[in-house]
C-alpha atoms as a PDB file:
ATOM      1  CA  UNK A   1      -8.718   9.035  27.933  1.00  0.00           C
ATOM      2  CA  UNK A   2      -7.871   7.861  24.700  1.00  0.00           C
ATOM      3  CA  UNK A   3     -10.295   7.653  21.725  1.00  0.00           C
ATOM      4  CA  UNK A   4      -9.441   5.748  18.837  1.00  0.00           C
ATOM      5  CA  UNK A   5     -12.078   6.179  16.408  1.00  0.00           C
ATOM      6  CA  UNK A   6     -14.569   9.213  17.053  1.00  0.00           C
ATOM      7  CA  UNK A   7     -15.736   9.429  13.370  1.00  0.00           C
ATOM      8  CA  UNK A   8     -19.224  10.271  13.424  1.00  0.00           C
ATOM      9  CA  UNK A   9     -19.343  10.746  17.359  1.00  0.00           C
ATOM     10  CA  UNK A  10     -19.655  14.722  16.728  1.00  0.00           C
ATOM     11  CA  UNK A  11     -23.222  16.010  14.758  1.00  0.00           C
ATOM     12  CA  UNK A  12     -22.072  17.490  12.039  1.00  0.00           C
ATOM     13  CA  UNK A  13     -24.399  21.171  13.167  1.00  0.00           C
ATOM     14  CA  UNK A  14     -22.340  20.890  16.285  1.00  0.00           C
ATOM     15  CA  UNK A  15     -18.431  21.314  17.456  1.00  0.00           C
ATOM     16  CA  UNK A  16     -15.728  20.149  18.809  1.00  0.00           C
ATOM     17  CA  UNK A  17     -13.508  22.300  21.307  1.00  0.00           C
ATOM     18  CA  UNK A  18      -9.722  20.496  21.673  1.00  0.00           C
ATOM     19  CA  UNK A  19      -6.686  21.897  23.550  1.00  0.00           C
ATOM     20  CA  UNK A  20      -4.797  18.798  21.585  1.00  0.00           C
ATOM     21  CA  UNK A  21      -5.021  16.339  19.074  1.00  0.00           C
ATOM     22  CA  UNK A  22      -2.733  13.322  18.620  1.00  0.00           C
ATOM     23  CA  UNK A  23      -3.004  10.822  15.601  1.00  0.00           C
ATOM     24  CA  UNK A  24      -1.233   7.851  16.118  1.00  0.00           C
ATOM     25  CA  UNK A  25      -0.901   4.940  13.217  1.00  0.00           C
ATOM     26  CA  UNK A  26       1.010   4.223  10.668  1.00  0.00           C
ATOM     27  CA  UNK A  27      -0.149   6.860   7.973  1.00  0.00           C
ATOM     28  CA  UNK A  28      -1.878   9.452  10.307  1.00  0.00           C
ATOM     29  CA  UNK A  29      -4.099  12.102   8.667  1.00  0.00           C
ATOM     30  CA  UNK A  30      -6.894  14.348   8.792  1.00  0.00           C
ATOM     31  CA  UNK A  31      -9.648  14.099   5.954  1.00  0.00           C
ATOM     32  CA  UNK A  32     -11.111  17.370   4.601  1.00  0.00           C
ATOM     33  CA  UNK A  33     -14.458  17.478   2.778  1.00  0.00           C
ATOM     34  CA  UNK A  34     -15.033  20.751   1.727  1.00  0.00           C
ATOM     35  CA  UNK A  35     -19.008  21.355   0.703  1.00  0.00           C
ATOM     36  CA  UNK A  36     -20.093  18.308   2.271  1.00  0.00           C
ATOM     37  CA  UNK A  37     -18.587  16.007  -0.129  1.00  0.00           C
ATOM     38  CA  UNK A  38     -19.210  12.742  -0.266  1.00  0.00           C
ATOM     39  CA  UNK A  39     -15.654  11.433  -1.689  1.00  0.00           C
ATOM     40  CA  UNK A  40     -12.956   9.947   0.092  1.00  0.00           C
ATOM     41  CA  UNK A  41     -11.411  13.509   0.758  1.00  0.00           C
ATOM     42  CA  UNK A  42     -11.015  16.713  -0.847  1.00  0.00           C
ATOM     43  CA  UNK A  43      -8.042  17.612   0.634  1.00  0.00           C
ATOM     44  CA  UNK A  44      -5.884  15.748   3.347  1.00  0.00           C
ATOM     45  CA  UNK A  45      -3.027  16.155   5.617  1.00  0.00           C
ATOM     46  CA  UNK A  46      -1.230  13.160   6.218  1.00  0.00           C
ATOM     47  CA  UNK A  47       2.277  12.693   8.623  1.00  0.00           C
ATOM     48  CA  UNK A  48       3.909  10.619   5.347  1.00  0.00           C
ATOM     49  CA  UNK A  49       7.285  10.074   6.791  1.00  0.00           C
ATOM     50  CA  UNK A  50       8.893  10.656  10.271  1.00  0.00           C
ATOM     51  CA  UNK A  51       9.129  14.766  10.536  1.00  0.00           C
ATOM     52  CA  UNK A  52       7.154  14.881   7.091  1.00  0.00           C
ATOM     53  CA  UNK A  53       3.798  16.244   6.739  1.00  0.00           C
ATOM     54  CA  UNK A  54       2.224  16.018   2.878  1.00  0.00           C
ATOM     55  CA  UNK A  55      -0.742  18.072   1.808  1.00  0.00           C
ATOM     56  CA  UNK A  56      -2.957  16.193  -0.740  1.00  0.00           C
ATOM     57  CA  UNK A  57      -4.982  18.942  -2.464  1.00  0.00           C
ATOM     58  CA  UNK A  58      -4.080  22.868  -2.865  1.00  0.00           C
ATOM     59  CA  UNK A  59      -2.236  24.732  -0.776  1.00  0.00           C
ATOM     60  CA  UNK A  60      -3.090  28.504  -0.827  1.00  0.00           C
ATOM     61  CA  UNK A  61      -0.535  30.889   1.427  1.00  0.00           C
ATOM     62  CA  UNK A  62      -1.286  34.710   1.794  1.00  0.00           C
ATOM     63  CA  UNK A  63       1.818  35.918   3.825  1.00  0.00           C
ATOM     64  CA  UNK A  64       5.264  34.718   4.590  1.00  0.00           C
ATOM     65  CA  UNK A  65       6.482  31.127   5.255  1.00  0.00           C
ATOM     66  CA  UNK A  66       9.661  30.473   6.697  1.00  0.00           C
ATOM     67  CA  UNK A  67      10.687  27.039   6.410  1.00  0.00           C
ATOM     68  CA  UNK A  68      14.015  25.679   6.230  1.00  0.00           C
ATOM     69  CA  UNK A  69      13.500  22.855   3.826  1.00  0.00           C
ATOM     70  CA  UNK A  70      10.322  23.586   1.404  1.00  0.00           C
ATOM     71  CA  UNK A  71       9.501  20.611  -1.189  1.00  0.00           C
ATOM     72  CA  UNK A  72       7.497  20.804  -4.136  1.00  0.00           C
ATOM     73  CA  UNK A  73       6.444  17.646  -6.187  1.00  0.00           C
ATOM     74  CA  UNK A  74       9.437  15.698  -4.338  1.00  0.00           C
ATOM     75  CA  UNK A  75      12.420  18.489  -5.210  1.00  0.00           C
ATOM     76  CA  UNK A  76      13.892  20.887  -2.887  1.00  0.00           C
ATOM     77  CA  UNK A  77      13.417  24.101  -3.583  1.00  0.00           C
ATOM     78  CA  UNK A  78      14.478  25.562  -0.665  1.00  0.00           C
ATOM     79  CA  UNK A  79      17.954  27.038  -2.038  1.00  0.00           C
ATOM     80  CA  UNK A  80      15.908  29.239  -4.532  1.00  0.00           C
ATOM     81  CA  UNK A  81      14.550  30.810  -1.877  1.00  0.00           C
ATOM     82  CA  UNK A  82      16.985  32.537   0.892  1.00  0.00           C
ATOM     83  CA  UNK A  83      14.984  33.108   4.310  1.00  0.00           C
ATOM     84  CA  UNK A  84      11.432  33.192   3.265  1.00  0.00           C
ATOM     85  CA  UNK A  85       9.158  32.898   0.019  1.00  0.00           C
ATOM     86  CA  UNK A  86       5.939  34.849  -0.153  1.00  0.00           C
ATOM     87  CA  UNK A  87       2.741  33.213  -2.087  1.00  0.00           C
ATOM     88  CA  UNK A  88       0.472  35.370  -2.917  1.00  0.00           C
ATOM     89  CA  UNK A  89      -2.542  35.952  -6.070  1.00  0.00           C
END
């Protein structure tokens, strides 16, 4: 079965158990509103181009990430760094 708008069809005191989750559109993404805001989003994670995932908000990594192409604000950075970065406080 395929839903294709379940906004508001979970209470928001209750949850949601998945084994998968497909968005399918043009611009798919996922909405964040951290603290119950009431704005569009506070953060978002949106499938911007084929293979492309873009984060809209901050992005906070404790531990490795191993990626072989990182961007940040459009440029590759992913030279700089040889196998792995680490992001830490």
């Amino acid at each position: 079965m395929v839903y294709s708008n379940i906004q508001n069809k979970v209470d928001k005191n209750s949850s949601a158990t998945l084994s998968t989750i497909e968005l399918v559109a043009n611009l798919p993404y996922i909405d964040f509103h951290f603290n119950s805001s009431s704005s569009d989003y506070t953060s978002r994670l949106a499938a911007t181009a084929n293979g492309v995932l873009q984060i809209y908000g901050g992005l906070y990594v404790n531990t490795y990430v191993d990626t072989p192409v990182l961007y940040i604000n459009g440029t590759n950075i992913s030279n700089i760094f040889a196998n792995y970065i680490l992001l830490e406080d």
